[in-house]
Protein backbone atom coordinates (compact mmCIF):
# COMPACT_ATOMS: atom_id res chain seq x y z
CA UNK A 1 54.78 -52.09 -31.01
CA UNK A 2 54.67 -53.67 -34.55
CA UNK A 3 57.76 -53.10 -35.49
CA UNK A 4 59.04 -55.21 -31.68
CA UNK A 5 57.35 -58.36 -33.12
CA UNK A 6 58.20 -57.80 -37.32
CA UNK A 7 61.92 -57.16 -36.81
CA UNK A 8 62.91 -60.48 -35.03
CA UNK A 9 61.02 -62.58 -37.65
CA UNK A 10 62.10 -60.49 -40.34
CA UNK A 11 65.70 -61.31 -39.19
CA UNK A 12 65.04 -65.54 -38.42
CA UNK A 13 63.44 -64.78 -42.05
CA UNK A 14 66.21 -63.54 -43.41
CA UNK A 15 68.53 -66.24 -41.92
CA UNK A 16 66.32 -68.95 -43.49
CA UNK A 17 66.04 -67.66 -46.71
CA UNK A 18 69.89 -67.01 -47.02
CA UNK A 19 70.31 -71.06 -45.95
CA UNK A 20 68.11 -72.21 -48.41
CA UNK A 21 69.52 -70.12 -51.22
CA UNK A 22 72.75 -71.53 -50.55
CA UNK A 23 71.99 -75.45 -50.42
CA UNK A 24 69.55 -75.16 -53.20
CA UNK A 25 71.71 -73.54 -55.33
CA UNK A 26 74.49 -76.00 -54.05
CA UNK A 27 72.56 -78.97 -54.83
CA UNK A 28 71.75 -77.66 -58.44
CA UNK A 29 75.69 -76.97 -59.54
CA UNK A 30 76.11 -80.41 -58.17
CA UNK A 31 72.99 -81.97 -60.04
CA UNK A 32 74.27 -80.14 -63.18
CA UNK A 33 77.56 -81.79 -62.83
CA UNK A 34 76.03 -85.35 -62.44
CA UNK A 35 73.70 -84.87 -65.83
CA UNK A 36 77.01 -83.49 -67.23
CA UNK A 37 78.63 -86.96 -66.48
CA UNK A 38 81.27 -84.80 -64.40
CA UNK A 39 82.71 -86.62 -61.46
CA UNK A 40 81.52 -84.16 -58.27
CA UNK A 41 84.42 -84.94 -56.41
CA UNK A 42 86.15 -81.47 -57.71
CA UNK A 43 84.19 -80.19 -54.12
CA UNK A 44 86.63 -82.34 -51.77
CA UNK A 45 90.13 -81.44 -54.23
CA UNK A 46 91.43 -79.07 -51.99
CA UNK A 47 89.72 -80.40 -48.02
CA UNK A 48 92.57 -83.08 -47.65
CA UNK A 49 95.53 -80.78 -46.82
CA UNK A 50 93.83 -77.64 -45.82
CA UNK A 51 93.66 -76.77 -41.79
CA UNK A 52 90.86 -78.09 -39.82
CA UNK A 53 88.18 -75.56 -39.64
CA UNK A 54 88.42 -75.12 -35.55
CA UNK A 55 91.57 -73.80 -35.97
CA UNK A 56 90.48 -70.91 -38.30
CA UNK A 57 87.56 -69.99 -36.23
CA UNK A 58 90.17 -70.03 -33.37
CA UNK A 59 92.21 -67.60 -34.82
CA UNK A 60 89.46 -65.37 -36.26
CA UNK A 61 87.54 -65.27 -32.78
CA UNK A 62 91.06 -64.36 -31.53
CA UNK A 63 91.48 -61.24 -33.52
CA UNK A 64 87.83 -60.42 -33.34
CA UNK A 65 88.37 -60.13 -29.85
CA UNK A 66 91.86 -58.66 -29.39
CA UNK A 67 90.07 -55.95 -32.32
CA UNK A 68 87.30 -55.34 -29.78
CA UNK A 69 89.07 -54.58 -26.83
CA UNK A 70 91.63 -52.62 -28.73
CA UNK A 71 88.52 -50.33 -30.03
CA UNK A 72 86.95 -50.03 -26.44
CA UNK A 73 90.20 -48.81 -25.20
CA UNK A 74 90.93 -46.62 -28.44
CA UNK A 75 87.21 -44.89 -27.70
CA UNK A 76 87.93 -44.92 -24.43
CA UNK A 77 90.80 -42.10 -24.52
CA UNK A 78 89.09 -40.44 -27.26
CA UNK A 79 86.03 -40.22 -25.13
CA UNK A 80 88.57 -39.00 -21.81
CA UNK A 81 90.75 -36.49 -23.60
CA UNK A 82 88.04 -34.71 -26.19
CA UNK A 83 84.56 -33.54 -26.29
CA UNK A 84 83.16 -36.13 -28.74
CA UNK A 85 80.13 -37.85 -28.36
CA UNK A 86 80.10 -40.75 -26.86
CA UNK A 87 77.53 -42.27 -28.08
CA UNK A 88 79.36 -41.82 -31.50
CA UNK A 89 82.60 -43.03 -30.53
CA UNK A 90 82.35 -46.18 -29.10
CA UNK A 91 80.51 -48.22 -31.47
CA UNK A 92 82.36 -46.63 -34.48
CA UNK A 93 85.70 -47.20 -33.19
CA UNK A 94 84.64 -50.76 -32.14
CA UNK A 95 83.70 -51.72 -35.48
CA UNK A 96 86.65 -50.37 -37.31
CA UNK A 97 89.15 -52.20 -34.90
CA UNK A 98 86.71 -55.24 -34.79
CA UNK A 99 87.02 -55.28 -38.60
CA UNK A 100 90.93 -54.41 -38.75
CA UNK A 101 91.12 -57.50 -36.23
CA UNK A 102 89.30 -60.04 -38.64
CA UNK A 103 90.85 -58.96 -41.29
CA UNK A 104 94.78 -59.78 -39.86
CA UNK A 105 92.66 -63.14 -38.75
CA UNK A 106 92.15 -63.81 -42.73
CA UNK A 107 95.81 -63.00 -43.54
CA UNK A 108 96.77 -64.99 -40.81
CA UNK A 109 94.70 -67.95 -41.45
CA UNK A 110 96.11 -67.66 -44.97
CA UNK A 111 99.43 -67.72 -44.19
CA UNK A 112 98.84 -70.87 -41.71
CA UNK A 113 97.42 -72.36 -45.08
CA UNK A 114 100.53 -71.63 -47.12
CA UNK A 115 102.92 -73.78 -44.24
């Protein structure tokens, strides 16, 4: 009963405390920078001629996906044509193909980068 109510705001906990980390800690490297008399515009080199950031998340979703179904259907005939569990199967395979898929995203994305 406890644990119903302490694991969802452990988790929006957990998301807020990873956001703040990461602008605090942004806004001190670029305080340091100022006191430093460096110019912070080092941040924005590299934003002119990169890819929008749609287009990434397009083609990450994309292999997330196409990973996804790939690992239901992989569990699938593992499930149909042996005795495994399937209460094993499915989520492990899903999450190894789901993974396998975002990670030919990142190459992909990279290479889209490179052009």
């Amino acid at each position: 009963m406890i644990a119903e109510i302490l694991v969802p705001i452990s988790f929006f906990l957990m998301i807020f405390g990873i956001i703040y980390l990461l602008y605090s800690t942004r806004n001190r490297e670029r305080l340091a920078l100022i006191e430093k008399g460096i110019d912070a515009s080092i941040f924005f080199k590299g934003q002119q001629n990169s890819l929008s950031t749609w287009k990434i998340f397009t083609i990450n979703l994309a292999f997330l996906l196409i990973g996804s179904g790939i690992g239901i259907f992989i569990a699938l005939l593992i499930t149909t044509y042996t005795s495994l569990n399937d209460n094993a199967v499915y989520p492990s395979i899903i999450f190894i193909m789901a993974g396998a898929g975002l990670l030919a995203g990142f190459h992909n994305a990279k290479n889209l980068d490179k052009e």
